[in-house]
PDB file of N, CA and C in Angstrom:
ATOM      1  N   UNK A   1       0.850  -1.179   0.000  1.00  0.00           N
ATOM      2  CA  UNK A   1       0.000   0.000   0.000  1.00  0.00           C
ATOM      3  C   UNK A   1       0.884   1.226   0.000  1.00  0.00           C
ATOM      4  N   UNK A   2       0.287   2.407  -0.636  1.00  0.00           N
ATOM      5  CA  UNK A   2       1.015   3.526  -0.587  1.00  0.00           C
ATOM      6  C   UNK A   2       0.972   4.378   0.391  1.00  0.00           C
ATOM      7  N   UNK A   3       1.860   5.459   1.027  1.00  0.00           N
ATOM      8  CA  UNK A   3       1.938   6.220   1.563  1.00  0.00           C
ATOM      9  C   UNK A   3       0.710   7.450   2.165  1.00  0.00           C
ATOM     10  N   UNK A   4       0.372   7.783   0.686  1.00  0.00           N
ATOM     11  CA  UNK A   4      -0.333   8.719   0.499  1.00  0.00           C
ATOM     12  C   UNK A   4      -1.446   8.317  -0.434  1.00  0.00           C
ATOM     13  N   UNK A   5      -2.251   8.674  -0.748  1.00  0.00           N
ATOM     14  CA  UNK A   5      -3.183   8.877  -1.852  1.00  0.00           C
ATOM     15  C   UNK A   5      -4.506  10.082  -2.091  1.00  0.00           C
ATOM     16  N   UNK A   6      -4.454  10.317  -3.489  1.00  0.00           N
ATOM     17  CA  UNK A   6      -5.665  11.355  -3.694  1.00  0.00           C
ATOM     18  C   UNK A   6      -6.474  10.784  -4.062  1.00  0.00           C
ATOM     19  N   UNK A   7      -7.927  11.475  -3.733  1.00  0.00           N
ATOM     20  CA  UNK A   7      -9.210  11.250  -4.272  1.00  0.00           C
ATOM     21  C   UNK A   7     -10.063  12.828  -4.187  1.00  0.00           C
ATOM     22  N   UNK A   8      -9.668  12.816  -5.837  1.00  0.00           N
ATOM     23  CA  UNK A   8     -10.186  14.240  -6.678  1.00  0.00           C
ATOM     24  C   UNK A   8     -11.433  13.945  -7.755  1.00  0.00           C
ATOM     25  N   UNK A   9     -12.583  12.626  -7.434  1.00  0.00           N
ATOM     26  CA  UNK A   9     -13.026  12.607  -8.403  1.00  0.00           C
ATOM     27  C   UNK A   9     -14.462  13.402  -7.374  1.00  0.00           C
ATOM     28  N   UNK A  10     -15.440  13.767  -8.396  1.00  0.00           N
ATOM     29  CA  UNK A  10     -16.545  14.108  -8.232  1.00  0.00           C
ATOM     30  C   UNK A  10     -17.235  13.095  -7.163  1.00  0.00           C
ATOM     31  N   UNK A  11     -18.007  13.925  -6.203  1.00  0.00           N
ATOM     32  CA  UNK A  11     -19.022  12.498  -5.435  1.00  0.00           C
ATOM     33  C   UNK A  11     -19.932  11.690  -6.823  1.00  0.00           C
ATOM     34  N   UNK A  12     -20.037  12.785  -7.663  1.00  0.00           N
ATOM     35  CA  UNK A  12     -21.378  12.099  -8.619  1.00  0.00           C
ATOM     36  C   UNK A  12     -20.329  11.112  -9.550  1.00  0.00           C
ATOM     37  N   UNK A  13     -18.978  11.433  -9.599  1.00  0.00           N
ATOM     38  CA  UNK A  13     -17.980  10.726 -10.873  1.00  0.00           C
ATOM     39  C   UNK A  13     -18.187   9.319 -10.157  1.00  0.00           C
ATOM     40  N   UNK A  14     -18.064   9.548  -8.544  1.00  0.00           N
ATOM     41  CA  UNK A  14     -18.147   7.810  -7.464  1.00  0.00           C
ATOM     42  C   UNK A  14     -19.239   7.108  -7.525  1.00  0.00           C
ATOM     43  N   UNK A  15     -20.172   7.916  -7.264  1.00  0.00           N
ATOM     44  CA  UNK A  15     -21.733   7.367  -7.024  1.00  0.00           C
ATOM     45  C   UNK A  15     -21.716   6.483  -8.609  1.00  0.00           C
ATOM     46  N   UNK A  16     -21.821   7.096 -10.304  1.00  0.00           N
ATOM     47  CA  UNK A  16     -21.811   6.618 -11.314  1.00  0.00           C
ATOM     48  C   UNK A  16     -21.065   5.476 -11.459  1.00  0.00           C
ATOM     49  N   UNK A  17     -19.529   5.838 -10.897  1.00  0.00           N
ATOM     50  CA  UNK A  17     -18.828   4.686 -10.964  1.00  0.00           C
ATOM     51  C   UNK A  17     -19.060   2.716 -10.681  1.00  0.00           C
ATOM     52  N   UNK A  18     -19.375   3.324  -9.365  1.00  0.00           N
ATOM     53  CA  UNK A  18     -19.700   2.068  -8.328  1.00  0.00           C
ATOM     54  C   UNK A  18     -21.321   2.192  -8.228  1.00  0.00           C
ATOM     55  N   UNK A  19     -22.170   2.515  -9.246  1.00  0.00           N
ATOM     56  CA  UNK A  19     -23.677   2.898  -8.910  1.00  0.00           C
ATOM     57  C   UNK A  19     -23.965   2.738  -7.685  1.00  0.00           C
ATOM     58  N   UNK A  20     -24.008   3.748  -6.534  1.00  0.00           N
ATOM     59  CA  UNK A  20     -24.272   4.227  -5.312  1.00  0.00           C
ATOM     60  C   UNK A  20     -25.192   4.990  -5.393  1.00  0.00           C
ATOM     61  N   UNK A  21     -26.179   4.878  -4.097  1.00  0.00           N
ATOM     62  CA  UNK A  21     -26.879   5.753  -4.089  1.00  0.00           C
ATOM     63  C   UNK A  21     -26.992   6.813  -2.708  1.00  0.00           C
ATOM     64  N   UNK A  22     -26.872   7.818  -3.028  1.00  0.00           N
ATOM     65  CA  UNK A  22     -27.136   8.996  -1.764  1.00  0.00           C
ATOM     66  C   UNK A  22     -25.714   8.641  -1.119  1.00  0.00           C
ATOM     67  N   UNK A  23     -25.059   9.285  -1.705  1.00  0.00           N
ATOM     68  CA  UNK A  23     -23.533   9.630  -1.365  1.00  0.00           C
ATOM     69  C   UNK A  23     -23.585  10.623  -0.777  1.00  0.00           C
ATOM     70  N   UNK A  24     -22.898  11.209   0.236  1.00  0.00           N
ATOM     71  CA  UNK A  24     -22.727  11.969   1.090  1.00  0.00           C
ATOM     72  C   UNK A  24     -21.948  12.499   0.340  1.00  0.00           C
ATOM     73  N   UNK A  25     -21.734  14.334   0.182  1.00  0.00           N
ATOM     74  CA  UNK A  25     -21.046  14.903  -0.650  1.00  0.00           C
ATOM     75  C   UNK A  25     -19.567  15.007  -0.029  1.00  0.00           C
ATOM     76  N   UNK A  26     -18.688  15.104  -0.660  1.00  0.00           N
ATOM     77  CA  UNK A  26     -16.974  15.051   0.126  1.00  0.00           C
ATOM     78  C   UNK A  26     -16.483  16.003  -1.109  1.00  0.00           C
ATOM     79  N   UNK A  27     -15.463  16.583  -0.460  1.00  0.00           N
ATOM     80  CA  UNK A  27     -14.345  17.877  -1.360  1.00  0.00           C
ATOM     81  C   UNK A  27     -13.501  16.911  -1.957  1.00  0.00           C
ATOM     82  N   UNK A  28     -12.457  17.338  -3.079  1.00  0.00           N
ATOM     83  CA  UNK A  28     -11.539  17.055  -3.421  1.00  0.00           C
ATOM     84  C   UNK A  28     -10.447  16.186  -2.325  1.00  0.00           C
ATOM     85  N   UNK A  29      -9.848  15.545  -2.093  1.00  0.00           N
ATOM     86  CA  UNK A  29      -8.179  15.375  -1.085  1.00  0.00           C
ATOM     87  C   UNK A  29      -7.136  14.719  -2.028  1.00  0.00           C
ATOM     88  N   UNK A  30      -6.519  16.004  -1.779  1.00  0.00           N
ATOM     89  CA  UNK A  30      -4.897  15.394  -2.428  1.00  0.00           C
ATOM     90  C   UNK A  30      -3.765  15.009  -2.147  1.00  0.00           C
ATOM     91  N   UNK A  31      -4.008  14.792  -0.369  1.00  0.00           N
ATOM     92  CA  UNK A  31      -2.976  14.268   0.377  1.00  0.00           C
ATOM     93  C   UNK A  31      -3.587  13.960   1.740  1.00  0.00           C
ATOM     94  N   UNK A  32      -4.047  12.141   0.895  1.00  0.00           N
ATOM     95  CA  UNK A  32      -5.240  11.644   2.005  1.00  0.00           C
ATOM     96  C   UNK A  32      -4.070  10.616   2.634  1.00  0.00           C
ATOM     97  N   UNK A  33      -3.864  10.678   3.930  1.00  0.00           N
ATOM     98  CA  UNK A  33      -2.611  10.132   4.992  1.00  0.00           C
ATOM     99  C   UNK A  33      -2.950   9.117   5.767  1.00  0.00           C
ATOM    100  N   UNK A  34      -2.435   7.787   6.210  1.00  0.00           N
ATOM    101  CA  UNK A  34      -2.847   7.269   7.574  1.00  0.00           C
ATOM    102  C   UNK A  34      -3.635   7.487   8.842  1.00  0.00           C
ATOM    103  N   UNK A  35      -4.247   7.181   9.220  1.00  0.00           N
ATOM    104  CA  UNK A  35      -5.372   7.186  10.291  1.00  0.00           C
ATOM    105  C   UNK A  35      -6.350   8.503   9.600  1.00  0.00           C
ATOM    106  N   UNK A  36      -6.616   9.095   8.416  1.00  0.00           N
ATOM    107  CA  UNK A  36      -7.487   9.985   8.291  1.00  0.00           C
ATOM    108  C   UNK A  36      -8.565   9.061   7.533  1.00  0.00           C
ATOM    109  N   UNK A  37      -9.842   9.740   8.285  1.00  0.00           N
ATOM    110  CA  UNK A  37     -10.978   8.891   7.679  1.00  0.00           C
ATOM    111  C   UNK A  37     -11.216   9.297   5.824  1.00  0.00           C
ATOM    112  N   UNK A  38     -11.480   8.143   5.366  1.00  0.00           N
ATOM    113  CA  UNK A  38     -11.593   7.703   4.153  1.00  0.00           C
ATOM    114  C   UNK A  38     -12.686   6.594   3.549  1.00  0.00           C
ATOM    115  N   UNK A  39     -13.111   7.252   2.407  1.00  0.00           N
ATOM    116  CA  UNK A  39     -14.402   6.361   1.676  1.00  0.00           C
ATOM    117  C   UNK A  39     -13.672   5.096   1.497  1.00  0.00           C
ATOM    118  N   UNK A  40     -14.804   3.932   1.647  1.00  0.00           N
ATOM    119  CA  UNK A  40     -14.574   2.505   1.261  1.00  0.00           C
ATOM    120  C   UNK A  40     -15.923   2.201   0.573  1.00  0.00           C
ATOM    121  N   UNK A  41     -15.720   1.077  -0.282  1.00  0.00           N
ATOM    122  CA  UNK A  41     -16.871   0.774  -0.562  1.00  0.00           C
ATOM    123  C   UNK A  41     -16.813  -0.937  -0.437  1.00  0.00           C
ATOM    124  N   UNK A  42     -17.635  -1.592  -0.045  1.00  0.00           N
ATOM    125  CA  UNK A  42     -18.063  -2.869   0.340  1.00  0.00           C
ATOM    126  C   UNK A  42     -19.431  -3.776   0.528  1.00  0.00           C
ATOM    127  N   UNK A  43     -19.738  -4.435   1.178  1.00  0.00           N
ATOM    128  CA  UNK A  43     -20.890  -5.138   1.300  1.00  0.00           C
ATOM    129  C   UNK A  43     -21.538  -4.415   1.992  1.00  0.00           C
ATOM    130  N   UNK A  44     -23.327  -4.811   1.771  1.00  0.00           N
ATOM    131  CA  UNK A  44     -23.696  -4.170   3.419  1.00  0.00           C
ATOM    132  C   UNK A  44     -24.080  -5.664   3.815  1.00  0.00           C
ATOM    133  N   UNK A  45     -23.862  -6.943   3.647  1.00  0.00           N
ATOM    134  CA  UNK A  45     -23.939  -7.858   4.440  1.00  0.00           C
ATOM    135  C   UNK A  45     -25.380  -8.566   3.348  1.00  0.00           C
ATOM    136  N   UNK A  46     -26.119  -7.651   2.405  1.00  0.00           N
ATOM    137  CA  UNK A  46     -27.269  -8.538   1.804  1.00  0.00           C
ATOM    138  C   UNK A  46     -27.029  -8.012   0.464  1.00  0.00           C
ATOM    139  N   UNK A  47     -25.403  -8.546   0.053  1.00  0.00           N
ATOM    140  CA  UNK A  47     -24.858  -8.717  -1.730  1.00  0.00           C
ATOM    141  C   UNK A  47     -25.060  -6.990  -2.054  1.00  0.00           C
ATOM    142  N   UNK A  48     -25.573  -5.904  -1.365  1.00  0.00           N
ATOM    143  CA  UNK A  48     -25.540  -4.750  -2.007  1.00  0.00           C
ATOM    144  C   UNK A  48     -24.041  -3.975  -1.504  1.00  0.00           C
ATOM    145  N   UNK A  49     -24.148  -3.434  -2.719  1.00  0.00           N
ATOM    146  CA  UNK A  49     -22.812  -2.275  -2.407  1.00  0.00           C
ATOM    147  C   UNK A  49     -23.181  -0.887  -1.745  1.00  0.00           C
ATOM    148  N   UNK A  50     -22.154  -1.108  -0.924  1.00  0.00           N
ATOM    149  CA  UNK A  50     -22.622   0.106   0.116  1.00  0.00           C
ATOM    150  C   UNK A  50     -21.473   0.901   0.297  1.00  0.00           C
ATOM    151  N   UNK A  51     -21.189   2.674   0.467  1.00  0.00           N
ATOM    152  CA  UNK A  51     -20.404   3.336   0.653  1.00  0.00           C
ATOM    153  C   UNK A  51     -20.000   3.181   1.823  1.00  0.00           C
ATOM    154  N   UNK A  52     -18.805   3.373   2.756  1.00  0.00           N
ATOM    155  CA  UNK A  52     -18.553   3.304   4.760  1.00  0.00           C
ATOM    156  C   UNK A  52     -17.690   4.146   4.731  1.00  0.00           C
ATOM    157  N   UNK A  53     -17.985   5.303   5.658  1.00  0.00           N
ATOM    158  CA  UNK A  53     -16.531   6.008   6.130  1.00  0.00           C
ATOM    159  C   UNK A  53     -15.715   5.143   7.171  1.00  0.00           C
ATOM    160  N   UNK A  54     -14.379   5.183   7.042  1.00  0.00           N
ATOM    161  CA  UNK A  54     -13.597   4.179   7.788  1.00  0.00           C
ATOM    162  C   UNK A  54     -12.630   4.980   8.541  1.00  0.00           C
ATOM    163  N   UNK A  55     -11.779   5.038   9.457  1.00  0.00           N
ATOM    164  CA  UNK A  55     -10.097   5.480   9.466  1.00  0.00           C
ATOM    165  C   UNK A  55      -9.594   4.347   9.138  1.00  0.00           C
ATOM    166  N   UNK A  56      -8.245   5.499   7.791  1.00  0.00           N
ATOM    167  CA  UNK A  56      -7.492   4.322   7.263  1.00  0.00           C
ATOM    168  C   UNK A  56      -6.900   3.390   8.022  1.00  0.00           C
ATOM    169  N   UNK A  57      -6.783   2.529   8.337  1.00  0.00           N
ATOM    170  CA  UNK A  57      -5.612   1.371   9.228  1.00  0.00           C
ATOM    171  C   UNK A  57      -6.226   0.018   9.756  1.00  0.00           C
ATOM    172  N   UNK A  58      -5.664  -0.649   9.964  1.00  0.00           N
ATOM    173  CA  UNK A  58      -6.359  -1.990  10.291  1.00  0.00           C
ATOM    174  C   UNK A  58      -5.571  -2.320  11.867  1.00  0.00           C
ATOM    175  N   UNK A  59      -6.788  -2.767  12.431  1.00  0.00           N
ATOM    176  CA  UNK A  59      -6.605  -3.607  13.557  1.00  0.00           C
ATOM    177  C   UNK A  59      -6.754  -4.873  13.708  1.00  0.00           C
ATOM    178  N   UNK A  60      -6.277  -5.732  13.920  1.00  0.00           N
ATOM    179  CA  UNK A  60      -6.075  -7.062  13.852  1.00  0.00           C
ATOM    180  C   UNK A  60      -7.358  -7.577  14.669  1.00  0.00           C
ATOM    181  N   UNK A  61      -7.727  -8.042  14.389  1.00  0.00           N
ATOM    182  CA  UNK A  61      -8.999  -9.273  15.101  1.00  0.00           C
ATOM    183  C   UNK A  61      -8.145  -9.615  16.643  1.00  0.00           C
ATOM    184  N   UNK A  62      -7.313 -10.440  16.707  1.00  0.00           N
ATOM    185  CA  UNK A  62      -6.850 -11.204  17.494  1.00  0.00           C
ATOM    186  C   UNK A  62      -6.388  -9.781  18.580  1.00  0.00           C
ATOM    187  N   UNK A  63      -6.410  -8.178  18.331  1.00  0.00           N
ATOM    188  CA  UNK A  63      -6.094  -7.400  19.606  1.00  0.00           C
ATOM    189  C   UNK A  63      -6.876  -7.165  20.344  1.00  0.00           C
ATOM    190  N   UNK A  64      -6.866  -7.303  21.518  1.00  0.00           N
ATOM    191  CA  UNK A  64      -7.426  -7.542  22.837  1.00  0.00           C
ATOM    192  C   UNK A  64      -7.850  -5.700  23.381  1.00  0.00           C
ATOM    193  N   UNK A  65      -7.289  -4.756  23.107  1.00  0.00           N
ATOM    194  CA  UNK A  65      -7.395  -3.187  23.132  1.00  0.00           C
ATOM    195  C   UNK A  65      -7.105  -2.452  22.322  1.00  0.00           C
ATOM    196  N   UNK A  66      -7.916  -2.010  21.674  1.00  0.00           N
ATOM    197  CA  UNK A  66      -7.696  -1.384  20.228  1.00  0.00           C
ATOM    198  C   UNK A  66      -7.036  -0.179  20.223  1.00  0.00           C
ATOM    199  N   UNK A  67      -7.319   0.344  21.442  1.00  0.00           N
ATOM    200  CA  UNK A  67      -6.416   1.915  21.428  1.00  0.00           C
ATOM    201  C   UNK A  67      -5.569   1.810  22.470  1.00  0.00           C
ATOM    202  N   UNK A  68      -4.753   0.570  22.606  1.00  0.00           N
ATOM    203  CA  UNK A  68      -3.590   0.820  22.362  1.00  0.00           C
ATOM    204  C   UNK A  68      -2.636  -0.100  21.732  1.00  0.00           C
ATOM    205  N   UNK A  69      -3.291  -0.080  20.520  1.00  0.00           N
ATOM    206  CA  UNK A  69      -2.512  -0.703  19.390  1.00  0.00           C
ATOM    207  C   UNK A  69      -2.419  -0.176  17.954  1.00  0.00           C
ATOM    208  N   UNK A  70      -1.350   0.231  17.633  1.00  0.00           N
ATOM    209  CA  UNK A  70      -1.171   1.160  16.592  1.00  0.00           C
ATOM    210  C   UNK A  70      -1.259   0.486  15.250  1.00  0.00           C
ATOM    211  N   UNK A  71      -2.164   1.497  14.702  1.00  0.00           N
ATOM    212  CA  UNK A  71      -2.867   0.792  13.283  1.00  0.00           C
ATOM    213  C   UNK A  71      -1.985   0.411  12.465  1.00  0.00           C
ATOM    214  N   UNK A  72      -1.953  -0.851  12.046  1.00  0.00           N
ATOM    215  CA  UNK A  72      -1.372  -1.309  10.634  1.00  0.00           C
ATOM    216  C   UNK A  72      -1.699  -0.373   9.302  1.00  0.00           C
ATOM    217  N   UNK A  73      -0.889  -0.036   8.474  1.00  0.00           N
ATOM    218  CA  UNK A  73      -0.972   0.555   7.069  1.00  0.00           C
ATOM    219  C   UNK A  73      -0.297   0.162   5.838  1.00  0.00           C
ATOM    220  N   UNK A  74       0.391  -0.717   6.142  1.00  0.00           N
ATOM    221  CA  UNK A  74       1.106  -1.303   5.236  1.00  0.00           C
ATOM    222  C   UNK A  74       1.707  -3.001   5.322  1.00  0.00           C
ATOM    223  N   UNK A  75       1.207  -3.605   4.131  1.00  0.00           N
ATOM    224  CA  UNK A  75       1.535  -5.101   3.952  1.00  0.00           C
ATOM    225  C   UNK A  75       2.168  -5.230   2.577  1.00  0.00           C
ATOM    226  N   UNK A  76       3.383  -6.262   2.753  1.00  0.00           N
ATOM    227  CA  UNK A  76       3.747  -6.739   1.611  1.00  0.00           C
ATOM    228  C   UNK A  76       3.433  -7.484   1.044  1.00  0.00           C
ATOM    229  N   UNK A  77       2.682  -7.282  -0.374  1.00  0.00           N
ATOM    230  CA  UNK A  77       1.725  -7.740  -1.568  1.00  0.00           C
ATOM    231  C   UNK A  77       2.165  -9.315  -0.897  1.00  0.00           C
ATOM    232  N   UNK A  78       3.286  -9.654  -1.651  1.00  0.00           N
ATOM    233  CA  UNK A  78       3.827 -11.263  -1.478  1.00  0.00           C
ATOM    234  C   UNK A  78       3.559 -11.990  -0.257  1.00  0.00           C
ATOM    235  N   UNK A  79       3.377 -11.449   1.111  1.00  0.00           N
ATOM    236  CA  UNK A  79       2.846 -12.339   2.016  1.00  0.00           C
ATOM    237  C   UNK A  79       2.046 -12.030   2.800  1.00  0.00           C
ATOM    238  N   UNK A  80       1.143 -11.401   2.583  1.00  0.00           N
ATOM    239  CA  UNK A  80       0.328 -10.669   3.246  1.00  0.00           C
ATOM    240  C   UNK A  80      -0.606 -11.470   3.916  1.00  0.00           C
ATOM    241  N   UNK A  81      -1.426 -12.312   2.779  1.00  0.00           N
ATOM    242  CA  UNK A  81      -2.464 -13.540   2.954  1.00  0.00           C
ATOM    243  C   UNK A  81      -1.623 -14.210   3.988  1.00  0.00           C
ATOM    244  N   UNK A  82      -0.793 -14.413   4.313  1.00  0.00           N
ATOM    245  CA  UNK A  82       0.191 -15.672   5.130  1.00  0.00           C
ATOM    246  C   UNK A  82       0.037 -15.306   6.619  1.00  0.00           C
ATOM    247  N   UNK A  83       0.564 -13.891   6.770  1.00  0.00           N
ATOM    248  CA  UNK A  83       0.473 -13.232   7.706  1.00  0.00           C
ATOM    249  C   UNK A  83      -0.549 -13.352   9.011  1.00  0.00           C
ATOM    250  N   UNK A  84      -0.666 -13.385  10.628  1.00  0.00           N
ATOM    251  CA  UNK A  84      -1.630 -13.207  10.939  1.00  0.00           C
ATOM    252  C   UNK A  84      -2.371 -11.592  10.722  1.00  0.00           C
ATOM    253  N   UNK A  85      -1.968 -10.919  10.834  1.00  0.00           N
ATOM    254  CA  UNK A  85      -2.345  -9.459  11.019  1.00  0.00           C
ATOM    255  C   UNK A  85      -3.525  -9.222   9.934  1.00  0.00           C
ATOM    256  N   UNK A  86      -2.740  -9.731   8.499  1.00  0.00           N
ATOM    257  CA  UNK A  86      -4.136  -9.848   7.590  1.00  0.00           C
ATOM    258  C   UNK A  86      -4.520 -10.994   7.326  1.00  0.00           C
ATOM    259  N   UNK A  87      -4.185 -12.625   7.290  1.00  0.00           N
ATOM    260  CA  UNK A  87      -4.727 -13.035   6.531  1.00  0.00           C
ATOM    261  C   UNK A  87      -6.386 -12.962   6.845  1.00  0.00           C
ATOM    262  N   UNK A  88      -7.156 -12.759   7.793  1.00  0.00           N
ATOM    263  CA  UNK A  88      -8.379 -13.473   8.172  1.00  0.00           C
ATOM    264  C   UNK A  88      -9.066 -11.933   7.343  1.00  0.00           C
ATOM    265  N   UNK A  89      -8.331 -11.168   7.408  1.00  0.00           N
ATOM    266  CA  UNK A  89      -9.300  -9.905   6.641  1.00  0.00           C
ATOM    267  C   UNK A  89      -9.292  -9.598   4.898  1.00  0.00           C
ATOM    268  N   UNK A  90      -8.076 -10.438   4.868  1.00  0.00           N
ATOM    269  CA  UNK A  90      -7.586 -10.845   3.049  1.00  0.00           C
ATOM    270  C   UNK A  90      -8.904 -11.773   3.068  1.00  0.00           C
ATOM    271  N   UNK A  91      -8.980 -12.468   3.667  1.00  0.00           N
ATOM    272  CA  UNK A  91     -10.259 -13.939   2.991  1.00  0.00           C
ATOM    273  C   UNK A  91     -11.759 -13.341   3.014  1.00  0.00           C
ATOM    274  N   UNK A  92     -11.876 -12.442   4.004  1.00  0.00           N
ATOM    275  CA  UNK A  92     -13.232 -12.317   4.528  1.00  0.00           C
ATOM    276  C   UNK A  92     -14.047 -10.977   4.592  1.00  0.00           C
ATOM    277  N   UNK A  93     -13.015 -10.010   4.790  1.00  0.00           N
ATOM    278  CA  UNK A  93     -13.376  -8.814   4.774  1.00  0.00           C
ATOM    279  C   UNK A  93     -12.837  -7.851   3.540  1.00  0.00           C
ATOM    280  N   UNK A  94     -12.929  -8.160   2.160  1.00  0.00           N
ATOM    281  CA  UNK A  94     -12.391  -7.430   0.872  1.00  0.00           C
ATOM    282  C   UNK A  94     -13.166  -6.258   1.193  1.00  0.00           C
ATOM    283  N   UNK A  95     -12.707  -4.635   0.659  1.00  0.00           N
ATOM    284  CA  UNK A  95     -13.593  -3.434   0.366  1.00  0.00           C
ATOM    285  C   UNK A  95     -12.506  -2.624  -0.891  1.00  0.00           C
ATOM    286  N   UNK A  96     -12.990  -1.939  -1.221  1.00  0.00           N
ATOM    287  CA  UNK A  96     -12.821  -1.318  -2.504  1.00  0.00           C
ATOM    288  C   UNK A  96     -12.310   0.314  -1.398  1.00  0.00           C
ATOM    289  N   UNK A  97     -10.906   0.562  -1.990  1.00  0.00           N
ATOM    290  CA  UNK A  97     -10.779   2.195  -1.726  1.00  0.00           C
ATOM    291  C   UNK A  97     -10.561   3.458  -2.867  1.00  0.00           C
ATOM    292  N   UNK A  98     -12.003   3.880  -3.572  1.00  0.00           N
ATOM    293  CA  UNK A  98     -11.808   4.668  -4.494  1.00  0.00           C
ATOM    294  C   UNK A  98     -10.483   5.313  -4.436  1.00  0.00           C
ATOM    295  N   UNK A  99      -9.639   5.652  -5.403  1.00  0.00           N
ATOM    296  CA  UNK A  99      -8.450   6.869  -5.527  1.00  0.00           C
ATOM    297  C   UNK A  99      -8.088   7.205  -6.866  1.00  0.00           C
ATOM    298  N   UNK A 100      -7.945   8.794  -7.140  1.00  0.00           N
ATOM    299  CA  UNK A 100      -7.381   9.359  -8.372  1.00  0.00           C
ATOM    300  C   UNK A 100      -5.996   8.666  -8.358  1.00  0.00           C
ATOM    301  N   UNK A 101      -5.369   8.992  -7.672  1.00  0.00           N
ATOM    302  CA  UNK A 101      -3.991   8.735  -7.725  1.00  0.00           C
ATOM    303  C   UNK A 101      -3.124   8.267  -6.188  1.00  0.00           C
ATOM    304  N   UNK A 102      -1.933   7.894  -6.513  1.00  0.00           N
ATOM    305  CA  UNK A 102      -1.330   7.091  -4.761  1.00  0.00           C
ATOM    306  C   UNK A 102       0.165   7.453  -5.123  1.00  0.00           C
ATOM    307  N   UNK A 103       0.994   7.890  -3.919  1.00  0.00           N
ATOM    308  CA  UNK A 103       2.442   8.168  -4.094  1.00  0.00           C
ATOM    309  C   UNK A 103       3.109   7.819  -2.542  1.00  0.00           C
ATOM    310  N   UNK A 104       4.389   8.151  -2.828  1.00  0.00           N
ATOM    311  CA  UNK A 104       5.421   8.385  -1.778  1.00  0.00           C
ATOM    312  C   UNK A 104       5.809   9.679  -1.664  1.00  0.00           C
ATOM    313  N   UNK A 105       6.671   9.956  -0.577  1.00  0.00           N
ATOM    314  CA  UNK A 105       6.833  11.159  -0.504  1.00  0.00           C
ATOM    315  C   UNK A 105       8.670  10.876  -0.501  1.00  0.00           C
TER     316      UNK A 105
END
């Protein structure tokens, strides 16, 4: 995963995209960072696609106190599935993160 990423498209360019309905309107971001909340799109649990605001980062299933355990943001493509941290959210929990564009700094 990257560092950074933008998401400069229109709410209506998203909604069309991923046919959504009643998108909550959002500005431009061109330097969307770790732990800042960010659109996902995923299940709502009955096969429909549904928009979720999230904060970026993952917490592992298996942590026992979530605040105080500092969010994961980055996995390497090649073993990620292997991993405990993701595999159970690689198999089970897929979501879609719209973005114009993704970099390093």
């Amino acid at each position: 995963m990257c560092g950074r990423y933008a998401l400069v498209e229109t709410t209506e360019a998203v909604e069309a995209l991923y046919n959504l309905k009643n998108l909550d309107q959002f500005p431009p971001r061109y330097n969307i960072a770790p732990t800042q909340p960010i659109l996902m799109i995923g299940s709502d649990g009955a096969s429909q696609i549904a928009p979720i605001l999230v904060r970026w980062g993952l917490v592992p299933s298996w942590v026992k106190e979530p605040g105080e355990f500092s969010l994961l943001i980055n996995a390497r493509s090649e073993s990620a599935a292997e991993k405990p941290s993701f595999r159970n959210a690689m198999r089970h929990r897929r979501m879609l993160i719209p973005a114009s564009g993704y970099y390093e700094w």
